[in-house]
PDB file of N, CA and C in Angstrom:
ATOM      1  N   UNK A   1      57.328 115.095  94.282  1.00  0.00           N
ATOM      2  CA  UNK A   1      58.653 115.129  94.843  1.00  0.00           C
ATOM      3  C   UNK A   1      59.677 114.765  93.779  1.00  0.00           C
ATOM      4  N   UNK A   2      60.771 115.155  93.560  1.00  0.00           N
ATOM      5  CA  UNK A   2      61.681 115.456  92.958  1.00  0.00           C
ATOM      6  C   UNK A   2      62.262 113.722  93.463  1.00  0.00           C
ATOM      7  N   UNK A   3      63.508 113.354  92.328  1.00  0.00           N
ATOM      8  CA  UNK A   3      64.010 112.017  92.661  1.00  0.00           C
ATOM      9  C   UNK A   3      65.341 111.855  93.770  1.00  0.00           C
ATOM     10  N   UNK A   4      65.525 113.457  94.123  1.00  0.00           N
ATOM     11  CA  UNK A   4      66.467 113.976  94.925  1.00  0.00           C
ATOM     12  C   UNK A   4      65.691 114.029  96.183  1.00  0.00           C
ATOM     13  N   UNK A   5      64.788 114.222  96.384  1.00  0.00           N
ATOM     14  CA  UNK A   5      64.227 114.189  97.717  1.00  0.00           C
ATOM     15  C   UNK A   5      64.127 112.388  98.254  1.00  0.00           C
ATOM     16  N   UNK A   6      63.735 112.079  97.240  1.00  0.00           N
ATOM     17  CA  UNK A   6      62.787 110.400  97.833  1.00  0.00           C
ATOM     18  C   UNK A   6      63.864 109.387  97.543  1.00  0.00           C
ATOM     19  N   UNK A   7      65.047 109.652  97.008  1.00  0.00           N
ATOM     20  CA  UNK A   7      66.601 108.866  96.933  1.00  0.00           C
ATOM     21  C   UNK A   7      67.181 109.356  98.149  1.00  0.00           C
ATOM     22  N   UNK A   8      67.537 108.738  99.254  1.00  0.00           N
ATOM     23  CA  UNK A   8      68.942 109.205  99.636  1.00  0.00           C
ATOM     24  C   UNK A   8      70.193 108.242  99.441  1.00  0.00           C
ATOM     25  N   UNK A   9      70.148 107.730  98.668  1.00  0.00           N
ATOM     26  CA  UNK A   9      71.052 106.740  97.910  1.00  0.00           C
ATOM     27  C   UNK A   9      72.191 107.499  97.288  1.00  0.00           C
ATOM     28  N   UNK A  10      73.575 107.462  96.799  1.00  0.00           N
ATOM     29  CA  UNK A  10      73.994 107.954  96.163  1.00  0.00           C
ATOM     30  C   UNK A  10      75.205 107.134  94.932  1.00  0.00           C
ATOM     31  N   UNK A  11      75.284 107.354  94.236  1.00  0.00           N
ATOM     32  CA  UNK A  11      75.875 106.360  92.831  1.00  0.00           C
ATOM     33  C   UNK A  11      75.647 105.279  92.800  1.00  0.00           C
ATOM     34  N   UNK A  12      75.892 104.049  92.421  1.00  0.00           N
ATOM     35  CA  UNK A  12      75.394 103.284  92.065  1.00  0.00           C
ATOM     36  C   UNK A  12      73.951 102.475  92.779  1.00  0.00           C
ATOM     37  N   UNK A  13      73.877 102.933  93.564  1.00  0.00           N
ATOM     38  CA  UNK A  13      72.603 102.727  94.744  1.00  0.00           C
ATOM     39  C   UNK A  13      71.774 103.473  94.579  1.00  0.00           C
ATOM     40  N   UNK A  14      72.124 105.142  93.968  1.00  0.00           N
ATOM     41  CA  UNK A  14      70.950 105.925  93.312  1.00  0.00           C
ATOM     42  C   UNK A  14      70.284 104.996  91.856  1.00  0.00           C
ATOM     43  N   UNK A  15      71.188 104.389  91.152  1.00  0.00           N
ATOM     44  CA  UNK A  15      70.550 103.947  90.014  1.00  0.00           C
ATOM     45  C   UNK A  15      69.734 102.596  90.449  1.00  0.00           C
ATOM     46  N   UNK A  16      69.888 101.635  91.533  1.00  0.00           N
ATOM     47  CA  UNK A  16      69.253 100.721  91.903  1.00  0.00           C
ATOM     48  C   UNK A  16      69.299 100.608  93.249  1.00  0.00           C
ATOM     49  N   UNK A  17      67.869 101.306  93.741  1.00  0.00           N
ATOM     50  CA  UNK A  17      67.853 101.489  95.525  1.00  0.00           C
ATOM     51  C   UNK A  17      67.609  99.779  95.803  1.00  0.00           C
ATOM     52  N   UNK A  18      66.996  98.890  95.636  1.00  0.00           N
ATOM     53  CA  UNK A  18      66.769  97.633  95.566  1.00  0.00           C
ATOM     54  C   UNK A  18      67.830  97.036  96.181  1.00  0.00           C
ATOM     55  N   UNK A  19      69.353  97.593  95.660  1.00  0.00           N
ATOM     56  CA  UNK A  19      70.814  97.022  95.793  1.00  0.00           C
ATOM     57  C   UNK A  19      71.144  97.289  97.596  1.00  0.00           C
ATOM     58  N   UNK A  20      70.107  98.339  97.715  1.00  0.00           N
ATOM     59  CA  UNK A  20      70.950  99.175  98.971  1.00  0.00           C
ATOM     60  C   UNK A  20      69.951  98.584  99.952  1.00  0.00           C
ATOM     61  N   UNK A  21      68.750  97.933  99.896  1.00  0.00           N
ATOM     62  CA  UNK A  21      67.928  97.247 101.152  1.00  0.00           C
ATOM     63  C   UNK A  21      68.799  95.738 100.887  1.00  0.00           C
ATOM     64  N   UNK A  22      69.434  95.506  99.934  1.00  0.00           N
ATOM     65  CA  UNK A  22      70.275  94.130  99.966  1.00  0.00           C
ATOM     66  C   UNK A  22      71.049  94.426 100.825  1.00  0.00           C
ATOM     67  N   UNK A  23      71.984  95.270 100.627  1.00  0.00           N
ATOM     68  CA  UNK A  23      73.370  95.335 101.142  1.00  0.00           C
ATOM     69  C   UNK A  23      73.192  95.563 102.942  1.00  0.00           C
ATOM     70  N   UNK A  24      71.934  96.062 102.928  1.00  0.00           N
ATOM     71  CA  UNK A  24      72.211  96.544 104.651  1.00  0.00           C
ATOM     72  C   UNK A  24      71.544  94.912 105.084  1.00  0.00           C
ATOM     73  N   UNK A  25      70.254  94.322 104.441  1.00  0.00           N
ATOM     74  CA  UNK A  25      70.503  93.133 104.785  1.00  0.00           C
ATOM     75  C   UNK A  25      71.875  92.006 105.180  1.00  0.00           C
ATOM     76  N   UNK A  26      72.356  92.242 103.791  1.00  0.00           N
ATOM     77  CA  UNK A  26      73.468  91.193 104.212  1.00  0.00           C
ATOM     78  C   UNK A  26      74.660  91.654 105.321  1.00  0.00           C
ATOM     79  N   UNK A  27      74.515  92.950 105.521  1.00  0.00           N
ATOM     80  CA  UNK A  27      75.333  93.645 106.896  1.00  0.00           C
ATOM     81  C   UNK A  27      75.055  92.987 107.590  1.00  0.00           C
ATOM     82  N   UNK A  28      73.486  93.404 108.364  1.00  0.00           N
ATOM     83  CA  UNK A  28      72.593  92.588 109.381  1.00  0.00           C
ATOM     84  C   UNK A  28      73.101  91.129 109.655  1.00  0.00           C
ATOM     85  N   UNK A  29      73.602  90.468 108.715  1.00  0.00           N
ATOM     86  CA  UNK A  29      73.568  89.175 108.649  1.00  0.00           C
ATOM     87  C   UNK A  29      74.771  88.881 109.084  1.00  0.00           C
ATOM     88  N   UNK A  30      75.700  90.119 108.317  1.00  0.00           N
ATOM     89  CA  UNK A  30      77.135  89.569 108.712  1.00  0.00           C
ATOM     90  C   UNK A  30      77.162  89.535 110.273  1.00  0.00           C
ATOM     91  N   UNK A  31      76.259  90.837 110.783  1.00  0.00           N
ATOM     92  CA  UNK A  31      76.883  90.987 112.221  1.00  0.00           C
ATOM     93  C   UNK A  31      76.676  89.782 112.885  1.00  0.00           C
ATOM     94  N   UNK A  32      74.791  89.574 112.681  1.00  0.00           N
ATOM     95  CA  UNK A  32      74.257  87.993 113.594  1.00  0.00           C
ATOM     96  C   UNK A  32      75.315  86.859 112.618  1.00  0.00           C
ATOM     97  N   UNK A  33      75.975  87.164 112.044  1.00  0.00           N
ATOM     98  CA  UNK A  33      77.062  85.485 112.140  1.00  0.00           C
ATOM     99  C   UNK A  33      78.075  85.668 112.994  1.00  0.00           C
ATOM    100  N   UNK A  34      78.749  87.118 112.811  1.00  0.00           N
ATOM    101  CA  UNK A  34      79.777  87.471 113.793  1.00  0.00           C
ATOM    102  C   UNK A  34      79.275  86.865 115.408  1.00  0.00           C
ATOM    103  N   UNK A  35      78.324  87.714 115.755  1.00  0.00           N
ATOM    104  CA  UNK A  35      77.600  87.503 117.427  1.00  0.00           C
ATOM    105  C   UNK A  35      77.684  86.190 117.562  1.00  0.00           C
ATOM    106  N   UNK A  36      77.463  84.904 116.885  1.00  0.00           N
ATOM    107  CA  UNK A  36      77.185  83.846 117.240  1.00  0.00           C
ATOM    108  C   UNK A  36      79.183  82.999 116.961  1.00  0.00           C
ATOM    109  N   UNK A  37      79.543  83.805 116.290  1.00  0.00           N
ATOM    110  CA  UNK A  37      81.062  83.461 116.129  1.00  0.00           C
ATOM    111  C   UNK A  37      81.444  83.757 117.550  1.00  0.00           C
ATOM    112  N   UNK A  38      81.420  85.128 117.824  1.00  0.00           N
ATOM    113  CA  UNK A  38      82.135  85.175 118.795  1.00  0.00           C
ATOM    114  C   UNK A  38      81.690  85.068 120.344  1.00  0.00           C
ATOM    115  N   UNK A  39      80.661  84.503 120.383  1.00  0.00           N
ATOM    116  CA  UNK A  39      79.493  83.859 121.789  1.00  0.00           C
ATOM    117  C   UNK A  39      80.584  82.358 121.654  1.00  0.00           C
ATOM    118  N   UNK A  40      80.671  81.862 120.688  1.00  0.00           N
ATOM    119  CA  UNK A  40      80.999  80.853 120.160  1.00  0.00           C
ATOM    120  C   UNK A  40      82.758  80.652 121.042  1.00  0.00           C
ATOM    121  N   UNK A  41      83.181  81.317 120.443  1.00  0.00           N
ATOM    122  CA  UNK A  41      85.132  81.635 120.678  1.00  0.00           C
ATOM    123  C   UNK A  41      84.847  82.529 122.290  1.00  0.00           C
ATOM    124  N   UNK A  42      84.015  82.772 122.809  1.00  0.00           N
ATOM    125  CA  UNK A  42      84.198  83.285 124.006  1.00  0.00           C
ATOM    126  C   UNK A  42      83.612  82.865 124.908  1.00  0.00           C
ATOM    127  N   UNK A  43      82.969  81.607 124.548  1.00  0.00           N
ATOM    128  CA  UNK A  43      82.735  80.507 125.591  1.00  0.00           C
ATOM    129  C   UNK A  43      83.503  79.601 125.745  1.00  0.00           C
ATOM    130  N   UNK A  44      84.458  78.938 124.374  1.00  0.00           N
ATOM    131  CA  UNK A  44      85.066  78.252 124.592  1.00  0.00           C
ATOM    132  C   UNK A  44      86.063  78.634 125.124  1.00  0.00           C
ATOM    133  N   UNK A  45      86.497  80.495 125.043  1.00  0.00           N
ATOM    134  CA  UNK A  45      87.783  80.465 125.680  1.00  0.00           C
ATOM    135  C   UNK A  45      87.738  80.940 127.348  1.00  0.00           C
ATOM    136  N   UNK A  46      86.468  80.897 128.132  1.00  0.00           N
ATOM    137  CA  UNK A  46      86.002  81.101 129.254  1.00  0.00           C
ATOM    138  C   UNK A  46      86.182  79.154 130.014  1.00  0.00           C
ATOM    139  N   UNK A  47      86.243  78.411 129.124  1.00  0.00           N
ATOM    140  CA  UNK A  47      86.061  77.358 129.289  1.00  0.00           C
ATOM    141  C   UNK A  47      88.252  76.394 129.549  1.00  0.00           C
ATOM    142  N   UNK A  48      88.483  77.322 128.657  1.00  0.00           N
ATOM    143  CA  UNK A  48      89.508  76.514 128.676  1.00  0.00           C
ATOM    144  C   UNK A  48      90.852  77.687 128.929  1.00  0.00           C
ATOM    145  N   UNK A  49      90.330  79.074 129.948  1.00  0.00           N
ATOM    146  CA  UNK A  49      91.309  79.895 130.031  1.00  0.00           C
ATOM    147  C   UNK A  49      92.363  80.566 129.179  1.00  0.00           C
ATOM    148  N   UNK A  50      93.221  81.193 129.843  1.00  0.00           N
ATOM    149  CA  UNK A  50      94.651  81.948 129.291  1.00  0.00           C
ATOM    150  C   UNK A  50      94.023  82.802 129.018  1.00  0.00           C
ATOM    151  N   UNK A  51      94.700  83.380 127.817  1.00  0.00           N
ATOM    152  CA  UNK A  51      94.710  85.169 127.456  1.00  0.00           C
ATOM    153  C   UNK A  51      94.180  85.074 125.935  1.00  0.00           C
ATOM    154  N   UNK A  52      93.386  85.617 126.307  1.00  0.00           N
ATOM    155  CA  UNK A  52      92.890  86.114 124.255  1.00  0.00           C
ATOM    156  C   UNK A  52      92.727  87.799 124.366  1.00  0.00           C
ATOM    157  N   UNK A  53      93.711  88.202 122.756  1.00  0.00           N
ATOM    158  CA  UNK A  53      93.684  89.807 122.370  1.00  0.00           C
ATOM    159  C   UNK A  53      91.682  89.868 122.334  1.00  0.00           C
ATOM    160  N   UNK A  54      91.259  90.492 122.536  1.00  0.00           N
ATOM    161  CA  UNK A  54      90.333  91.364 122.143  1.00  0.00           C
ATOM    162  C   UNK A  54      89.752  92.922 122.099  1.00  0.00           C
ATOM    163  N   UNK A  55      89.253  92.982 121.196  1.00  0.00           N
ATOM    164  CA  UNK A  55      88.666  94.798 120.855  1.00  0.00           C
ATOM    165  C   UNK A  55      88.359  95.152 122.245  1.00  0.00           C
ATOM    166  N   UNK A  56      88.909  96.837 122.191  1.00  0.00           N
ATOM    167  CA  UNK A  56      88.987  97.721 123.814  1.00  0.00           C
ATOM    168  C   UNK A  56      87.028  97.695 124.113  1.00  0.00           C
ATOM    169  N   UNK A  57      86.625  98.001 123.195  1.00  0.00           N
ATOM    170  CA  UNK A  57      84.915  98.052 123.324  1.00  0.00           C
ATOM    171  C   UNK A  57      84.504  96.984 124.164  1.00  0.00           C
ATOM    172  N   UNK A  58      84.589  95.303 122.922  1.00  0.00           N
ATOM    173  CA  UNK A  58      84.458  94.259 123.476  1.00  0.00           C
ATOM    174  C   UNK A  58      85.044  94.065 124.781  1.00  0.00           C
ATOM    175  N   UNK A  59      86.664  94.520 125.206  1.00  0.00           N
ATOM    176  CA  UNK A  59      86.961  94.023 126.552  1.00  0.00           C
ATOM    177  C   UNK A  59      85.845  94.612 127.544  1.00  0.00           C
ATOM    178  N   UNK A  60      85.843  96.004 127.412  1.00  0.00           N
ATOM    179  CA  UNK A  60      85.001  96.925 128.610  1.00  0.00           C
ATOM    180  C   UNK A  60      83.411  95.868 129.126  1.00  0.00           C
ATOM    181  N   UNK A  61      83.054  96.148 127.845  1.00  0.00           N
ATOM    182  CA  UNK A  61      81.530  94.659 127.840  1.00  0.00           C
ATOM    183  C   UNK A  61      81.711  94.036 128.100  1.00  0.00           C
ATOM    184  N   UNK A  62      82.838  92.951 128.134  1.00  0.00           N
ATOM    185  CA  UNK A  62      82.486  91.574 128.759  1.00  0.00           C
ATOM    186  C   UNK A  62      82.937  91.696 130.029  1.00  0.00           C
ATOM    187  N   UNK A  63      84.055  92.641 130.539  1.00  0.00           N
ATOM    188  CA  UNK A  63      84.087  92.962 131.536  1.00  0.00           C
ATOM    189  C   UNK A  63      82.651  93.030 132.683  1.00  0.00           C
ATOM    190  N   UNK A  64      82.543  93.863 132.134  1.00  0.00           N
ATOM    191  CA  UNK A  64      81.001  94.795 132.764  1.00  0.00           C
ATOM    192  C   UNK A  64      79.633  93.520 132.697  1.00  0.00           C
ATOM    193  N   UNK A  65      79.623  92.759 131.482  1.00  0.00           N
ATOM    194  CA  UNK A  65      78.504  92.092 131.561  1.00  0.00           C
ATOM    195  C   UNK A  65      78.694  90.159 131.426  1.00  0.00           C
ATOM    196  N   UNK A  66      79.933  90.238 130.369  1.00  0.00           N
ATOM    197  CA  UNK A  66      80.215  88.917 130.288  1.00  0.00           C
ATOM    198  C   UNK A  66      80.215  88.539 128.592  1.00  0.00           C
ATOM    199  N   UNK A  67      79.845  87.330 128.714  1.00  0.00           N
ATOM    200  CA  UNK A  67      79.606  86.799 127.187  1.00  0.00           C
ATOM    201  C   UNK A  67      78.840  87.366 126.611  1.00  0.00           C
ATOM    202  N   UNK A  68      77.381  87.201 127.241  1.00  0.00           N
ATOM    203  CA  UNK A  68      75.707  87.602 126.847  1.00  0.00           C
ATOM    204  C   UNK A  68      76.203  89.188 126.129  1.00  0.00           C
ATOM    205  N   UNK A  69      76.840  89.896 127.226  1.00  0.00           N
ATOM    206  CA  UNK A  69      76.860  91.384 126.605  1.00  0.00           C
ATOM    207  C   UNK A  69      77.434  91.480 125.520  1.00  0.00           C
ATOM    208  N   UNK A  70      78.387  90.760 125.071  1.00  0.00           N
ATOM    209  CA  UNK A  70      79.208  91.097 123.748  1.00  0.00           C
ATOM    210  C   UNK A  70      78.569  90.580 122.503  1.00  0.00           C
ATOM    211  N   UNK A  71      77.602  89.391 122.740  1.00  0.00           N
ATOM    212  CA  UNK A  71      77.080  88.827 122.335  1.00  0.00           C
ATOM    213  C   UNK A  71      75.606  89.340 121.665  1.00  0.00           C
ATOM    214  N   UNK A  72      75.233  90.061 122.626  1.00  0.00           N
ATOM    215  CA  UNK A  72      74.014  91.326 122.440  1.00  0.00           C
ATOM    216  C   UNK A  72      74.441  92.494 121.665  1.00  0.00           C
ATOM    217  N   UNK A  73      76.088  92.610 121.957  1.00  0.00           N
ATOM    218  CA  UNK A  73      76.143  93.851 121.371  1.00  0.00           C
ATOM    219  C   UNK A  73      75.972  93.603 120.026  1.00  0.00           C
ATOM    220  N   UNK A  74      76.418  92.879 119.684  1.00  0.00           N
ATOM    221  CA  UNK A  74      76.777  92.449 117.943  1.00  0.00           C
ATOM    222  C   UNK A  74      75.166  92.185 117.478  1.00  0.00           C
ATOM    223  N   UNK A  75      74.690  91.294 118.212  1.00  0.00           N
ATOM    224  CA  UNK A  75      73.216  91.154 117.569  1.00  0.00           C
ATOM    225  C   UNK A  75      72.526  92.435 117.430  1.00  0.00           C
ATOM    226  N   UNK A  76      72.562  93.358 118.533  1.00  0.00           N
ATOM    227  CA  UNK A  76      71.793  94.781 118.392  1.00  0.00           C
ATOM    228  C   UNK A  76      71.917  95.436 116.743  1.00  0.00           C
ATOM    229  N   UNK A  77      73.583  95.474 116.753  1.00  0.00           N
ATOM    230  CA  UNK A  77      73.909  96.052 115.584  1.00  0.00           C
ATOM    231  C   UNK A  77      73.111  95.263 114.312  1.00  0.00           C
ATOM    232  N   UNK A  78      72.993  93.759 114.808  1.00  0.00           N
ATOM    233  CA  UNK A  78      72.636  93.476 113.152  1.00  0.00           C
ATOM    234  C   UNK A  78      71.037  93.644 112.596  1.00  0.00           C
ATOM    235  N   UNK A  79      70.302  93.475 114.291  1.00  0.00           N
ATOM    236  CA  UNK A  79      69.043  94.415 114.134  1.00  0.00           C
ATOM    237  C   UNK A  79      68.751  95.887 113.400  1.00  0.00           C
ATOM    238  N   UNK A  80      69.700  96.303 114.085  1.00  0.00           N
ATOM    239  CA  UNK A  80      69.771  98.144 113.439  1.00  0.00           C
ATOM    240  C   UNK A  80      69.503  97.601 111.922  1.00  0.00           C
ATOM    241  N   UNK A  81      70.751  96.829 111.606  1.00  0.00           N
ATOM    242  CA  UNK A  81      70.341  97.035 110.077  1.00  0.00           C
ATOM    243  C   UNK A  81      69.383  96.112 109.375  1.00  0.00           C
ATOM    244  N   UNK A  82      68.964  95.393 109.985  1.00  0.00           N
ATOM    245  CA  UNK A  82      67.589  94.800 109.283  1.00  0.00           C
ATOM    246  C   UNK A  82      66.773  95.853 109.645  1.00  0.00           C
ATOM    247  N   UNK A  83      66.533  96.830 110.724  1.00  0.00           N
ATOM    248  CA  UNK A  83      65.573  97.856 110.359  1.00  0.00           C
ATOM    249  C   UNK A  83      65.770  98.271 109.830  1.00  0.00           C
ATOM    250  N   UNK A  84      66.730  99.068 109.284  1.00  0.00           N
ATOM    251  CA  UNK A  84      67.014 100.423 108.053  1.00  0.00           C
ATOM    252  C   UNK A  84      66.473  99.670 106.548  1.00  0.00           C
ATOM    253  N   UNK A  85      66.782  98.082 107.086  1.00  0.00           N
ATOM    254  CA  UNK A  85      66.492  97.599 105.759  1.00  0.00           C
ATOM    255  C   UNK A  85      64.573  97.450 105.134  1.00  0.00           C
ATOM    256  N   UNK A  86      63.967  97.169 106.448  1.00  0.00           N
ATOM    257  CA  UNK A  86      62.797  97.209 106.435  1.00  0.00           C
ATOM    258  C   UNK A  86      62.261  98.673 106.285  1.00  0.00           C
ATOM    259  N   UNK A  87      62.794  99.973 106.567  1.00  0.00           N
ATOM    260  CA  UNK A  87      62.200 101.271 106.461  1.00  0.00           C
ATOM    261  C   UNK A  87      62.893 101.566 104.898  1.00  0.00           C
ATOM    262  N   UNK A  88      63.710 101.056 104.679  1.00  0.00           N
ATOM    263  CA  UNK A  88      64.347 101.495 103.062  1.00  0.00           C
ATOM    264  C   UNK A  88      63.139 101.148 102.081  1.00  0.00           C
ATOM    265  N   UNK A  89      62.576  99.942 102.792  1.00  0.00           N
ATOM    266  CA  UNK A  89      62.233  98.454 101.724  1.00  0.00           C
ATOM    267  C   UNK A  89      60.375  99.323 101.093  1.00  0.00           C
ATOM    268  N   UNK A  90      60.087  99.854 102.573  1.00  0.00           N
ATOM    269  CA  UNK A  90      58.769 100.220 102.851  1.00  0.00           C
ATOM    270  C   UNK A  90      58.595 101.804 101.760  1.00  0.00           C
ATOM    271  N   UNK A  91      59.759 102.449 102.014  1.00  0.00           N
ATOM    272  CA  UNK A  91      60.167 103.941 100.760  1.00  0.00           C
ATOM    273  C   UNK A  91      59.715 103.394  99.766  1.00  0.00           C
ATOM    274  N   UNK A  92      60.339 102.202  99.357  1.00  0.00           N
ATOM    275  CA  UNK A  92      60.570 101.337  97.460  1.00  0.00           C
ATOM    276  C   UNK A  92      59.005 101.594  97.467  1.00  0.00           C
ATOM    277  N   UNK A  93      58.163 100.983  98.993  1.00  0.00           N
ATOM    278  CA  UNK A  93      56.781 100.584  98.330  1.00  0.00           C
ATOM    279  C   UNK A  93      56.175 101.296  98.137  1.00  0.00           C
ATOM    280  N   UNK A  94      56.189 103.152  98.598  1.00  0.00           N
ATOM    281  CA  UNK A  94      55.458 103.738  98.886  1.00  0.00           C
ATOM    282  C   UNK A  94      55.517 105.030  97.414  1.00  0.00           C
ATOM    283  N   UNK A  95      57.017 104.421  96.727  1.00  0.00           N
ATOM    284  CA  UNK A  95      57.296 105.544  95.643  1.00  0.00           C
ATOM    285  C   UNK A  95      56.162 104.893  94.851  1.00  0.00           C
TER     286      UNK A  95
END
C-alpha cells in the first residue's frame, strides 16, 4: 500500500500521525472537562435559580432530559474521540 492510502492525515499530521492520536486525545479530554464543568454550573444554577444564556442544543436537552442529558451529551462526544483515538493508535500498530 502506497503512504497515500494508509495516511489519512494531512500536513503536518501526514509527517507525524503520532501528533494526530494526541490531538484527538486531548479533544476527548477537553470535552470530559467541559461535561463535568458544566454538570458542575448547571447544578449549581438549578440550585440557586434565575436565568442563565445557554447553547439552543444544550437548552432543547436539558429541557427534554435535564442535567444528566447535557451532561451525557458532552461526555458522548469525548468518547467519540478517545475512540478515533484508539482506532488511529491501532493503524500506527498495524503499519
Amino acid at each position: 500500500m502506497s503512504e497515500k492510502e494508509t495516511n489519512e492525515y494531512g500536513g503536518l499530521l501526514k509527517k507525524n500521525p503520532k501528533l494526530g492520536v494526541l490531538v484527538l486525545i486531548l479533544i476527548g479530554v477537553a470535552f470530559l472537562v467541559y461535561a463535568y464543568i458544566t454538570h458542575n454550573d448547571l447544578t449549581q444554577w438549578e440550585q440557586e435559580g434565575g436565568t442563565r444564556p445557554m447553547n439552543r442544543l444544550f437548552a432543547v436537552v436539558y429541557d427534554m432530559v435535564g442535567v444528566w442529558g447535557v451532561t451525557s451529551l458532552l461526555a458522548a462526544g469525548g468518547f467519540f474521540f478517545f475512540y478515533q483515538a484508539y482506532t488511529a493508535y491501532n493503524k500506527l500498530l498495524k503499519k
